[in-house]
C-alpha atoms as a PDB file:
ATOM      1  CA  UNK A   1       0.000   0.000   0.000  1.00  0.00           C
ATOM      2  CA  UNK A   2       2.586   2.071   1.118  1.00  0.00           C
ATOM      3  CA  UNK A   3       4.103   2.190  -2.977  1.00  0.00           C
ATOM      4  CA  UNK A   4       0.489   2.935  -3.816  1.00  0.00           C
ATOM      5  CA  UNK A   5       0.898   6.201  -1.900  1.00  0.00           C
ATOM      6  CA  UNK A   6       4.401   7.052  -2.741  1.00  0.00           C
ATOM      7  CA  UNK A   7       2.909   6.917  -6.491  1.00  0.00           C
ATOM      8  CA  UNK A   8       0.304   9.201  -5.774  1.00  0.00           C
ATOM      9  CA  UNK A   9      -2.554   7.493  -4.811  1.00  0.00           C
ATOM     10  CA  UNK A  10      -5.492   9.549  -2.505  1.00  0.00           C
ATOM     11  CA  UNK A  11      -7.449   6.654  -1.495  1.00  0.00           C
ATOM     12  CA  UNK A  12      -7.448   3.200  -1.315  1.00  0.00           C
ATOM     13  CA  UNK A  13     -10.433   0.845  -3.201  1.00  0.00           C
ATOM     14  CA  UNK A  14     -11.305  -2.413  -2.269  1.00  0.00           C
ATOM     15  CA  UNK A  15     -12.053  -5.270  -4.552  1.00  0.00           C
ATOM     16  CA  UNK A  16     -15.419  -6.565  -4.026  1.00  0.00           C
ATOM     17  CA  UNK A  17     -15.771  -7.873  -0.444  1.00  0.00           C
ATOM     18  CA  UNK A  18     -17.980 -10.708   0.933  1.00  0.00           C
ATOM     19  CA  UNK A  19     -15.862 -11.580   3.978  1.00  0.00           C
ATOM     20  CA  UNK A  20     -16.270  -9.369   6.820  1.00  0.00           C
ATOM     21  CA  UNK A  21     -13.354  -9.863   8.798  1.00  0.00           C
ATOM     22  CA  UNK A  22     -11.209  -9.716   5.523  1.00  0.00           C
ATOM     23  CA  UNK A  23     -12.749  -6.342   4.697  1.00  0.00           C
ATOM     24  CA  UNK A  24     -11.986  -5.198   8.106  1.00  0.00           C
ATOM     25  CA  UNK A  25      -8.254  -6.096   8.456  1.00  0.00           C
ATOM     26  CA  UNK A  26      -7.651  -4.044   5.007  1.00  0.00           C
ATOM     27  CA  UNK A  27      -9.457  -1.101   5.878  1.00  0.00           C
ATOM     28  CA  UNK A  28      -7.954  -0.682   9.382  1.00  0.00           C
ATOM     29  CA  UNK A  29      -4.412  -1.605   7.355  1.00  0.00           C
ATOM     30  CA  UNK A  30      -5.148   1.131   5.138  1.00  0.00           C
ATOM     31  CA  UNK A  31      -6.368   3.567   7.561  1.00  0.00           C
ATOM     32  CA  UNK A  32      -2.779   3.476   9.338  1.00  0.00           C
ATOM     33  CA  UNK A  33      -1.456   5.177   5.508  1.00  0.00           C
ATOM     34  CA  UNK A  34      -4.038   8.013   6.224  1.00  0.00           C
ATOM     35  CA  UNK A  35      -6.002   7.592   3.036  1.00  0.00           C
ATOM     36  CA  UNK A  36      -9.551   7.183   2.797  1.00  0.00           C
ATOM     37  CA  UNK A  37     -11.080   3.688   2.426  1.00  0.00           C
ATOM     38  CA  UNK A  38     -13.708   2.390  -0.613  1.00  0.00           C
ATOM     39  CA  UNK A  39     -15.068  -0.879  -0.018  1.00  0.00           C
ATOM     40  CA  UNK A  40     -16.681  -2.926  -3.008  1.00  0.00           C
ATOM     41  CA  UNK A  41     -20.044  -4.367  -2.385  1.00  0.00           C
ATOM     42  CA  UNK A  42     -21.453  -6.725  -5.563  1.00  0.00           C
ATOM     43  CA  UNK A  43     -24.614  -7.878  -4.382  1.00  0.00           C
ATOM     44  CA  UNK A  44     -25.140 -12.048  -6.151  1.00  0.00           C
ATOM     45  CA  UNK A  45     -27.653 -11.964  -8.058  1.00  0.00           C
ATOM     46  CA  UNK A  46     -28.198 -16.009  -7.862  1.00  0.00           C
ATOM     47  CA  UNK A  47     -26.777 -19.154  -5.864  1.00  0.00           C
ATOM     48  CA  UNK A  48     -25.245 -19.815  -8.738  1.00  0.00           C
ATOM     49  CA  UNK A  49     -23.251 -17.080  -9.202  1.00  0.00           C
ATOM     50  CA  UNK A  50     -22.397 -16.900  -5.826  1.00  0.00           C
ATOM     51  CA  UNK A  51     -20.947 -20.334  -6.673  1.00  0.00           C
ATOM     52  CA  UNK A  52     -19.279 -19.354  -9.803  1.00  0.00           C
ATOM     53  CA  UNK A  53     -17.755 -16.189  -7.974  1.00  0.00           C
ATOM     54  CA  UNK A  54     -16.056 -18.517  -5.249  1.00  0.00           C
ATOM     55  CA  UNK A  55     -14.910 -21.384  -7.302  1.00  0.00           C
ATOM     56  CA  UNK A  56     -13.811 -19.403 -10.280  1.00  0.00           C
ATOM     57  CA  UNK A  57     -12.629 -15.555  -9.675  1.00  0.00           C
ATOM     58  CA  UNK A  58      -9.320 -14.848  -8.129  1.00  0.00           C
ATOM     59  CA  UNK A  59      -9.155 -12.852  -5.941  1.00  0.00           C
ATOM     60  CA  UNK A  60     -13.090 -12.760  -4.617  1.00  0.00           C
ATOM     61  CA  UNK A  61     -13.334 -14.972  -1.420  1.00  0.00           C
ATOM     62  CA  UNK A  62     -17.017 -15.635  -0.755  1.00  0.00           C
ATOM     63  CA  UNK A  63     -17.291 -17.450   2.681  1.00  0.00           C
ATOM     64  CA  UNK A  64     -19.137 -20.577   3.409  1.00  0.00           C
ATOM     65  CA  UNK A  65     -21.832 -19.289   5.471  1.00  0.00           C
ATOM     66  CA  UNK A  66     -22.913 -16.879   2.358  1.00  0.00           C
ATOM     67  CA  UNK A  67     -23.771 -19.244  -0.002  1.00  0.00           C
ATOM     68  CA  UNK A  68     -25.806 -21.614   2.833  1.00  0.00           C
ATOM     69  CA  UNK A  69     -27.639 -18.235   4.041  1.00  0.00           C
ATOM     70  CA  UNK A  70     -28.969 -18.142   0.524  1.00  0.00           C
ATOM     71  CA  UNK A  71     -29.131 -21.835  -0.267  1.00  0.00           C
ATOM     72  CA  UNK A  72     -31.076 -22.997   3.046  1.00  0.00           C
ATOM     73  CA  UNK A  73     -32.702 -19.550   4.092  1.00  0.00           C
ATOM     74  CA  UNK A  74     -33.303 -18.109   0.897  1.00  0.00           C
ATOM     75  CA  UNK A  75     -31.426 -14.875   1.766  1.00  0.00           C
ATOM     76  CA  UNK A  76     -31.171 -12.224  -1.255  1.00  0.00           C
ATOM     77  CA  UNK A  77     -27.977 -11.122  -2.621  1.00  0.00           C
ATOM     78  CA  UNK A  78     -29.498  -7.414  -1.746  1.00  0.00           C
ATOM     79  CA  UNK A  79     -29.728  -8.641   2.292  1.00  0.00           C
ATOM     80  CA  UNK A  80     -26.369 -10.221   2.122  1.00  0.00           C
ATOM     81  CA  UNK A  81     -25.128  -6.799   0.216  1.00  0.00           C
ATOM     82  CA  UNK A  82     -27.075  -5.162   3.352  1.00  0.00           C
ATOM     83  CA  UNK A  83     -25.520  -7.294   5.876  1.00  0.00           C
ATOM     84  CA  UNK A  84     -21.970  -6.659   4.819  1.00  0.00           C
ATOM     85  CA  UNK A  85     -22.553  -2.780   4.950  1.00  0.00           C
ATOM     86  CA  UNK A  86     -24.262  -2.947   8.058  1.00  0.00           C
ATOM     87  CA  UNK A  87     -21.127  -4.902   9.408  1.00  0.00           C
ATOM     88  CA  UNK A  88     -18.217  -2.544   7.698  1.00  0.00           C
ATOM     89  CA  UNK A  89     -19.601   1.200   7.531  1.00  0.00           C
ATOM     90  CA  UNK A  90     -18.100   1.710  10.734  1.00  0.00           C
ATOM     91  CA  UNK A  91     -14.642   0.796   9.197  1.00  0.00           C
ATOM     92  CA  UNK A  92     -15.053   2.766   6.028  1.00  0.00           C
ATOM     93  CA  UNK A  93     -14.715   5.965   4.083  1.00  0.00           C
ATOM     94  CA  UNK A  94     -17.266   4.978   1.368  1.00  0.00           C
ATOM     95  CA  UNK A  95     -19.117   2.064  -0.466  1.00  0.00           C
ATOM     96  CA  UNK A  96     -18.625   1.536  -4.360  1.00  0.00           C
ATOM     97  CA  UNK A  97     -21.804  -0.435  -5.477  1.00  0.00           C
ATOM     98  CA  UNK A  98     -21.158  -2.867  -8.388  1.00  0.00           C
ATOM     99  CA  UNK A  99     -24.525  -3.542  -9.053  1.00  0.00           C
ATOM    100  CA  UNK A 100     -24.065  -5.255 -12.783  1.00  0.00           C
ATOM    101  CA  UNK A 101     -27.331  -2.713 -13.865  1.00  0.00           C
ATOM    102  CA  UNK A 102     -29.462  -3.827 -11.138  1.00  0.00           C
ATOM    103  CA  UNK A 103     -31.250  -0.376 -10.647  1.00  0.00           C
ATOM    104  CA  UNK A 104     -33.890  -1.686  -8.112  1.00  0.00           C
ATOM    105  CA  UNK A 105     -31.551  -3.593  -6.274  1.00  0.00           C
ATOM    106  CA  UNK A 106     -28.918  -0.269  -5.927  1.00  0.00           C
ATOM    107  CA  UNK A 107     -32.171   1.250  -4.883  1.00  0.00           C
ATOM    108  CA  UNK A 108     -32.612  -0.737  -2.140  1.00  0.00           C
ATOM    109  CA  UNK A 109     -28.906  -0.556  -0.925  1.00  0.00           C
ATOM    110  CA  UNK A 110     -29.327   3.007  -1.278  1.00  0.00           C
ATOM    111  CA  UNK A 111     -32.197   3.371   0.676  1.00  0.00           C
ATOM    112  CA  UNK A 112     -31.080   1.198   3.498  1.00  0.00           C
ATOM    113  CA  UNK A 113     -27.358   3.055   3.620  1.00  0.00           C
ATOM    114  CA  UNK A 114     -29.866   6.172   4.319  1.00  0.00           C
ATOM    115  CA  UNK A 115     -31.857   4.407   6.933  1.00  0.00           C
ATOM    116  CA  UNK A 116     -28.321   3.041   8.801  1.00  0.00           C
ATOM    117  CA  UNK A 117     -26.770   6.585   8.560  1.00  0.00           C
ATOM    118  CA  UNK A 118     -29.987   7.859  10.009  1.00  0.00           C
ATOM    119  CA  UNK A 119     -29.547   5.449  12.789  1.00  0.00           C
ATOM    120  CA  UNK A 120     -26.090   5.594  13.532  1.00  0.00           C
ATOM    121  CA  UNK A 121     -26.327   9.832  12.945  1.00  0.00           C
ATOM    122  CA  UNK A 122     -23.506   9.972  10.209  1.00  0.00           C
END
């Protein structure tokens, strides 16, 4: 990170995150440099791209427990996309939505961003 900086760089920009803890450690890493923190959210649009996404796309570590939240409780990549803010806003600087041209689904995330800030009075 530290070469990142000494290039130039202002901020620092997650790739997509599923793993909480993971998402944590990086932004509290790159808050030590000073620069502000962007974490990806992608919200899965199916099981079985959830699947793909963890079998097939380095880099992208989707945990265990995701894909049985939506494979046994029928959980909505939207309420895991939820989940993981509600989890990590504390830790960042921003969110960057990927939402592969889901309008009513960035909507949603929008809306319940709003509703947390509200909340937590940021």
């Amino acid at each position: 990170m530290e070469k990142k900086i000494d290039a130039g760089a202002d901020f620092f920009q997650s790739q997509v995150v599923y793993d909480v803890s993971k998402a944590i450690t990086f932004s509290e890493k790159a808050r030590t440099l000073g620069k502000p923190v962007l974490m990806g959210i992608m919200p899965l649009k199916s099981l079985k791209m959830a699947r793909y996404m963890k079998d097939n796309v380095e880099g992208i570590d989707i945990p265990d427990e995701i894909i049985s939240s939506m494979e046994k409780e029928g959980k909505t990549g939207i309420e895991i996309a939820c989940n993981i803010i509600s989890d990590i806003y504390k830790y960042v600087d921003g969110i960057h939505i990927m939402a592969l041209g889901d309008v009513t689904g960035t909507n949603q995330i929008i809306e319940f961003v709003r509703t947390l800030s509200a909340k937590s009075g940021i």
